[in-house]
N, C-alpha and C. Protein backbone atom coordinates (compact mmCIF):
# COMPACT_ATOMS: atom_id res chain seq x y z
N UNK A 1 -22.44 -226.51 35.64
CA UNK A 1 -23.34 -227.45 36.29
C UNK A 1 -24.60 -227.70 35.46
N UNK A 2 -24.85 -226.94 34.36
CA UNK A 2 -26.41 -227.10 33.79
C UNK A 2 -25.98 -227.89 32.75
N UNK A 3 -24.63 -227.95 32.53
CA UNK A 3 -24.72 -229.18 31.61
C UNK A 3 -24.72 -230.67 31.86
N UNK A 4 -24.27 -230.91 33.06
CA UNK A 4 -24.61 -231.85 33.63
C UNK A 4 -26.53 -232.50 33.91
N UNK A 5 -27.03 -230.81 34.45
CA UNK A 5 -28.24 -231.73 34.15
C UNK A 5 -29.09 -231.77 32.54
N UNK A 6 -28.69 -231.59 32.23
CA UNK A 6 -28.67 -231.70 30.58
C UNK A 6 -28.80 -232.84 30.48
N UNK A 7 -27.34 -233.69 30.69
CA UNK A 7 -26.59 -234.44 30.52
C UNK A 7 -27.46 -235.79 31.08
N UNK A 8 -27.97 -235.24 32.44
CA UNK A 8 -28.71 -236.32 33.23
C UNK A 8 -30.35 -236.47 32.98
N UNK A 9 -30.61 -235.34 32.37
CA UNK A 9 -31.97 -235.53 31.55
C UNK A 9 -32.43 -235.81 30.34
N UNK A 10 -30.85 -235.99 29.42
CA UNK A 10 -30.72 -236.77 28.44
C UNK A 10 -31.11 -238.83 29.04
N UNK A 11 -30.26 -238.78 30.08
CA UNK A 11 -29.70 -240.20 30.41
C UNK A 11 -31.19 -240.47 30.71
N UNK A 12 -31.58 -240.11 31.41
CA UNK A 12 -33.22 -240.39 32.08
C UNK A 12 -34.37 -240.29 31.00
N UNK A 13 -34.57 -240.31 29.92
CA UNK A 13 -35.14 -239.93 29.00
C UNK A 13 -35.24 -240.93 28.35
N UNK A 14 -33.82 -241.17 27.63
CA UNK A 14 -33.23 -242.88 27.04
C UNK A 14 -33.41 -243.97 28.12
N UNK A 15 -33.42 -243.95 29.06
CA UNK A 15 -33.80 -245.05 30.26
C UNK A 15 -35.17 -245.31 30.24
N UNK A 16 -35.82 -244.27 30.02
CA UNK A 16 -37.47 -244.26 30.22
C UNK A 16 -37.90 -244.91 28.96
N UNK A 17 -37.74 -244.13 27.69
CA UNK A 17 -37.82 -244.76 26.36
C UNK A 17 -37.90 -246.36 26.20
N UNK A 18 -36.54 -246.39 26.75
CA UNK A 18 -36.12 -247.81 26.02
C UNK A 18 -36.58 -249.15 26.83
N UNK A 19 -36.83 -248.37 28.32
CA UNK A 19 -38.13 -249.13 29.05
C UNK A 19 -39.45 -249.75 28.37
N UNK A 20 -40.00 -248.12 28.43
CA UNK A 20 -41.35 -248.49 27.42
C UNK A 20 -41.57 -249.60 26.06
N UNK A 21 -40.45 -249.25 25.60
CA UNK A 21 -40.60 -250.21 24.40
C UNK A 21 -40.38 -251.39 24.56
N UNK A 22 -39.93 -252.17 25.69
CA UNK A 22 -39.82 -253.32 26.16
C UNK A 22 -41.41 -253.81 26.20
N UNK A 23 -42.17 -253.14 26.55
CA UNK A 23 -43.21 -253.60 26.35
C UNK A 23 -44.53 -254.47 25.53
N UNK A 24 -43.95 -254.09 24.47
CA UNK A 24 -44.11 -254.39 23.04
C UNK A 24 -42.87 -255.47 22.52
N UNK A 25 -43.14 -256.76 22.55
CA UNK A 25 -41.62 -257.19 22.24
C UNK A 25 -42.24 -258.80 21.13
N UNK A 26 -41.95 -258.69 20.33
CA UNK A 26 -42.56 -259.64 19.35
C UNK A 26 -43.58 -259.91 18.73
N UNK A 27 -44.40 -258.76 19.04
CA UNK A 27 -45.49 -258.69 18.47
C UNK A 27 -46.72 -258.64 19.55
N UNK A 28 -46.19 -259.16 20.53
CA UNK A 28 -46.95 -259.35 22.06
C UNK A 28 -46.79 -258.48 23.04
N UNK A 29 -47.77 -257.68 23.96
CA UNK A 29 -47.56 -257.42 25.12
C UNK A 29 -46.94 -257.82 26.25
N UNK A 30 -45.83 -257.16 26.73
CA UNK A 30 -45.14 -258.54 28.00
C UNK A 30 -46.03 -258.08 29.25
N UNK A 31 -46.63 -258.85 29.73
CA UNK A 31 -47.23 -258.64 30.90
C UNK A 31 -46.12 -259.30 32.00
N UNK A 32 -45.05 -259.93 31.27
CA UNK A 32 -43.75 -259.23 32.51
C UNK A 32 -42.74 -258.08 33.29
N UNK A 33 -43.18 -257.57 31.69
CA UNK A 33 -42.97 -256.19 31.71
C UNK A 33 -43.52 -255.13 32.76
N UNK A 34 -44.90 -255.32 32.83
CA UNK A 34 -45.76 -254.92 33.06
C UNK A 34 -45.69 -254.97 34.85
N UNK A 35 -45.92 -256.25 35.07
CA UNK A 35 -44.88 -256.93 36.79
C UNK A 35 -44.39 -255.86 37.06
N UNK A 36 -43.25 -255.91 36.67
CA UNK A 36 -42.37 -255.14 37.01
C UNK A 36 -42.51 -253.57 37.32
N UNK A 37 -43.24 -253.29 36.33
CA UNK A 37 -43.14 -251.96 36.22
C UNK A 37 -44.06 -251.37 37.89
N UNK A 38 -44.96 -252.36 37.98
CA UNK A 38 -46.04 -252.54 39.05
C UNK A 38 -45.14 -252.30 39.93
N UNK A 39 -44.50 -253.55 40.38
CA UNK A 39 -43.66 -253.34 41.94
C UNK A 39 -42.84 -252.62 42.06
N UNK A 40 -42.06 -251.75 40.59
CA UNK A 40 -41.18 -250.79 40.57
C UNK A 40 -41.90 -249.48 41.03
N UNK A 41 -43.38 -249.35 40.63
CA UNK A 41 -44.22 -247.69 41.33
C UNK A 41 -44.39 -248.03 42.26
N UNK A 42 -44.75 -249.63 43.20
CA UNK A 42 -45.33 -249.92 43.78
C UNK A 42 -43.73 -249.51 45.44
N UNK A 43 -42.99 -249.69 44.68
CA UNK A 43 -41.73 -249.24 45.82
C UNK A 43 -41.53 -247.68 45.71
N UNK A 44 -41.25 -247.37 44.54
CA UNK A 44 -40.95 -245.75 44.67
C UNK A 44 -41.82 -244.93 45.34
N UNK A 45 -43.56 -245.34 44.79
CA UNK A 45 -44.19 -244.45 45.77
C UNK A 45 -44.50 -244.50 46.81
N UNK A 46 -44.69 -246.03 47.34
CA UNK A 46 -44.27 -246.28 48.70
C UNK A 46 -43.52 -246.30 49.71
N UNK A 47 -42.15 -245.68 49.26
CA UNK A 47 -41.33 -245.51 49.94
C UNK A 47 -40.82 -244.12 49.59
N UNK A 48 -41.68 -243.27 48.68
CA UNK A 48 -41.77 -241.80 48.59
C UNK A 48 -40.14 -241.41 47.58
N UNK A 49 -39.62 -242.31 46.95
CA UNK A 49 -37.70 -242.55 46.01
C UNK A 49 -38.63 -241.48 45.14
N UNK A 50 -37.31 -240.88 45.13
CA UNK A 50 -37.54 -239.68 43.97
C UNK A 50 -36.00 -239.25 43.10
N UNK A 51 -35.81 -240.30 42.17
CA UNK A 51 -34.32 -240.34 41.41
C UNK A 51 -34.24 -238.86 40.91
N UNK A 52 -35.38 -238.11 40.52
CA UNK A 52 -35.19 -237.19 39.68
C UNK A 52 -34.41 -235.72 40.62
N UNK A 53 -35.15 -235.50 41.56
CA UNK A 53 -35.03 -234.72 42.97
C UNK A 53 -33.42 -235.00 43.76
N UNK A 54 -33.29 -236.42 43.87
CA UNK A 54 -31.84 -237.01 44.28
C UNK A 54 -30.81 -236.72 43.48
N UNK A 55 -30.84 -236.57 42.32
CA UNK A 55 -29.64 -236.34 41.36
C UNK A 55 -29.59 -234.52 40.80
N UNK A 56 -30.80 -233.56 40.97
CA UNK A 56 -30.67 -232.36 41.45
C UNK A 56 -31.93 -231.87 40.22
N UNK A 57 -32.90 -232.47 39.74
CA UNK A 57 -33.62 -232.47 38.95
C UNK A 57 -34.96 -232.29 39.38
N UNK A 58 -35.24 -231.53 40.16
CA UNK A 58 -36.82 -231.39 40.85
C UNK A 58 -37.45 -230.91 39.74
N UNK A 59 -38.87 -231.81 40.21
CA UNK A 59 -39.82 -231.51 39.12
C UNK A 59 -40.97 -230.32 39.65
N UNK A 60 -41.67 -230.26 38.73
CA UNK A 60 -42.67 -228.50 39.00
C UNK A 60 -44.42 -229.68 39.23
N UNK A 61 -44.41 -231.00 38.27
CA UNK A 61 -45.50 -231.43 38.59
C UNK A 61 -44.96 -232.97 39.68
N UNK A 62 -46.35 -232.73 41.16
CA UNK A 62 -46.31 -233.27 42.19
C UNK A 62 -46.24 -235.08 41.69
N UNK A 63 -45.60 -235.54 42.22
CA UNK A 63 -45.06 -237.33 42.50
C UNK A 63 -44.61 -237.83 40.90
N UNK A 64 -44.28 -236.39 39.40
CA UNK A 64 -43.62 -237.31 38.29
C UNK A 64 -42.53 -238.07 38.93
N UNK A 65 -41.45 -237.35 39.40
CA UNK A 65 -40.12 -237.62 39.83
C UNK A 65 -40.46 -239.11 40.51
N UNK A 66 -41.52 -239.12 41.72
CA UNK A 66 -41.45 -240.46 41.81
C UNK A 66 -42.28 -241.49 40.80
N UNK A 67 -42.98 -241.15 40.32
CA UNK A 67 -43.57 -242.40 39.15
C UNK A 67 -42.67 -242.43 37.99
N UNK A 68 -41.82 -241.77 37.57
CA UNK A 68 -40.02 -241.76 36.54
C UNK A 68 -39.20 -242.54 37.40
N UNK A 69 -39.04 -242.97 38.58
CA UNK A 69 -38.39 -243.45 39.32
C UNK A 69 -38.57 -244.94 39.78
N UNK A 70 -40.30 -245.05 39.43
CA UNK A 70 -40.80 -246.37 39.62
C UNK A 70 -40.24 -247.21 38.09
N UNK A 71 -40.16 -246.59 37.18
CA UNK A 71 -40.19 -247.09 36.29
C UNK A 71 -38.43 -247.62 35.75
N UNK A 72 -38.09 -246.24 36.25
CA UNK A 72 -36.36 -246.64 35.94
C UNK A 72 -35.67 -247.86 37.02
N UNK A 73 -36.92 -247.89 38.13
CA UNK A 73 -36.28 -248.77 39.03
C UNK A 73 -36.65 -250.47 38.78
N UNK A 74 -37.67 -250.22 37.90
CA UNK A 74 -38.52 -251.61 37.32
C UNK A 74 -37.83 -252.34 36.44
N UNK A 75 -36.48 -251.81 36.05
CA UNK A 75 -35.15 -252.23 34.96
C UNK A 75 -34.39 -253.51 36.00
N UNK A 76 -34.68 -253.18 36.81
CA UNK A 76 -33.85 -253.67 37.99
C UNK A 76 -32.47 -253.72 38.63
N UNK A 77 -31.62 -254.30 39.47
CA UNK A 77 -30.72 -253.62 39.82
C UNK A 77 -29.31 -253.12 38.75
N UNK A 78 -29.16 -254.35 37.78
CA UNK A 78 -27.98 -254.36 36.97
C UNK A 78 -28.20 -253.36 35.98
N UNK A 79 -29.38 -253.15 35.74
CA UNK A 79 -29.83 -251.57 35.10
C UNK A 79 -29.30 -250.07 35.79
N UNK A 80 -29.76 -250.61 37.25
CA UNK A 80 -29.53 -248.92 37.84
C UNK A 80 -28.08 -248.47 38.13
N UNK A 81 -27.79 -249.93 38.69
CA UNK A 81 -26.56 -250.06 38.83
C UNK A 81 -25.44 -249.77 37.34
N UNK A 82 -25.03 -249.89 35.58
CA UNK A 82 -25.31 -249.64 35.22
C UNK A 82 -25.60 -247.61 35.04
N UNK A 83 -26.50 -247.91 35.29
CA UNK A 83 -27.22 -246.29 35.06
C UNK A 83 -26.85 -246.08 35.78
N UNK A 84 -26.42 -245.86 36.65
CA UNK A 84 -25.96 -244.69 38.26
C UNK A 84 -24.13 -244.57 37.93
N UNK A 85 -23.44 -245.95 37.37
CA UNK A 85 -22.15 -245.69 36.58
C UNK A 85 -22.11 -244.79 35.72
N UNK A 86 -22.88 -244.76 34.74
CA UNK A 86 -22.89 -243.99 33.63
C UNK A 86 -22.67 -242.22 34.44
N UNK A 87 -24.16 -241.94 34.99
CA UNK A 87 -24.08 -240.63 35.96
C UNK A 87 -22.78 -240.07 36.44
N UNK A 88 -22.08 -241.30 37.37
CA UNK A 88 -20.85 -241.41 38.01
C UNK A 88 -19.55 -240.79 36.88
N UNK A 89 -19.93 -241.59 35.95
CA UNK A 89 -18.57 -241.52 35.28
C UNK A 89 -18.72 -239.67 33.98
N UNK A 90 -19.80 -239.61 33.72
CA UNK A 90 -20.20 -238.05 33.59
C UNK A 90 -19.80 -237.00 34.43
N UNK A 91 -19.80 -236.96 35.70
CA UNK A 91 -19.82 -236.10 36.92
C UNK A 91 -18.50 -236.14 37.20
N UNK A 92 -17.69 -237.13 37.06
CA UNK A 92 -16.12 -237.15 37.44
C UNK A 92 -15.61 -236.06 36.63
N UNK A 93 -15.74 -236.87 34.78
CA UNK A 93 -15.73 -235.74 33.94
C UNK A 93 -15.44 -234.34 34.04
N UNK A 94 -16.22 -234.40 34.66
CA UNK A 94 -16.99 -232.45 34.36
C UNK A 94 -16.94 -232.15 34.98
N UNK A 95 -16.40 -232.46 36.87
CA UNK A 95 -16.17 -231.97 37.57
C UNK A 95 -15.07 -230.90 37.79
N UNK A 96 -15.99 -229.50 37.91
CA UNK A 96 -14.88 -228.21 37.75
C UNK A 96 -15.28 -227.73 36.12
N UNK A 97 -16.10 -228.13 35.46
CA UNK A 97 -15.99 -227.23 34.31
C UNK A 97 -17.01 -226.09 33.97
């Protein structure tokens, strides 16, 4: 089982990354980017989503899990959706090893 969360704190890592760098995209700041990222904390912490905690990854410092969650959720659905396959198709895997 610890390789799995390995596995899932690899995936969450590269999700976060490759977020961030969206930010920066031609030389310009996207302040669409930025949108997003807003209403993506602006739901997780408002509605208390904690991806990191849900998939078996509790954190030691108070609301990361949900502000990592605002952000992976700011990709939007075909992202998570996507990302929650990926998880899915890992866990089938390895289920039993």
């Amino acid at each position: 089982m610890n390789l799995l969360r390995f596995m899932l704190a690899a995936l969450i890592v590269e999700a976060l990354w490759e977020t961030t760098k969206m930010f920066w995209q031609n030389g310009k700041f996207s302040y669409d980017r930025l949108g997003a990222l807003a209403f993506g904390e602006l739901i997780a912490v408002g509605c208390n989503i904690d991806f990191m905690n849900a998939v078996g990854l509790p954190t030691n410092i108070p609301y990361m899990g949900v502000i990592l969650t605002g952000v992976l959720i700011s990709r939007g659905s075909n992202f998570m959706h996507d990302f929650l396959d990926s998880i899915n198709n890992f866990q089938r895997r390895n289920i039993g090893k």
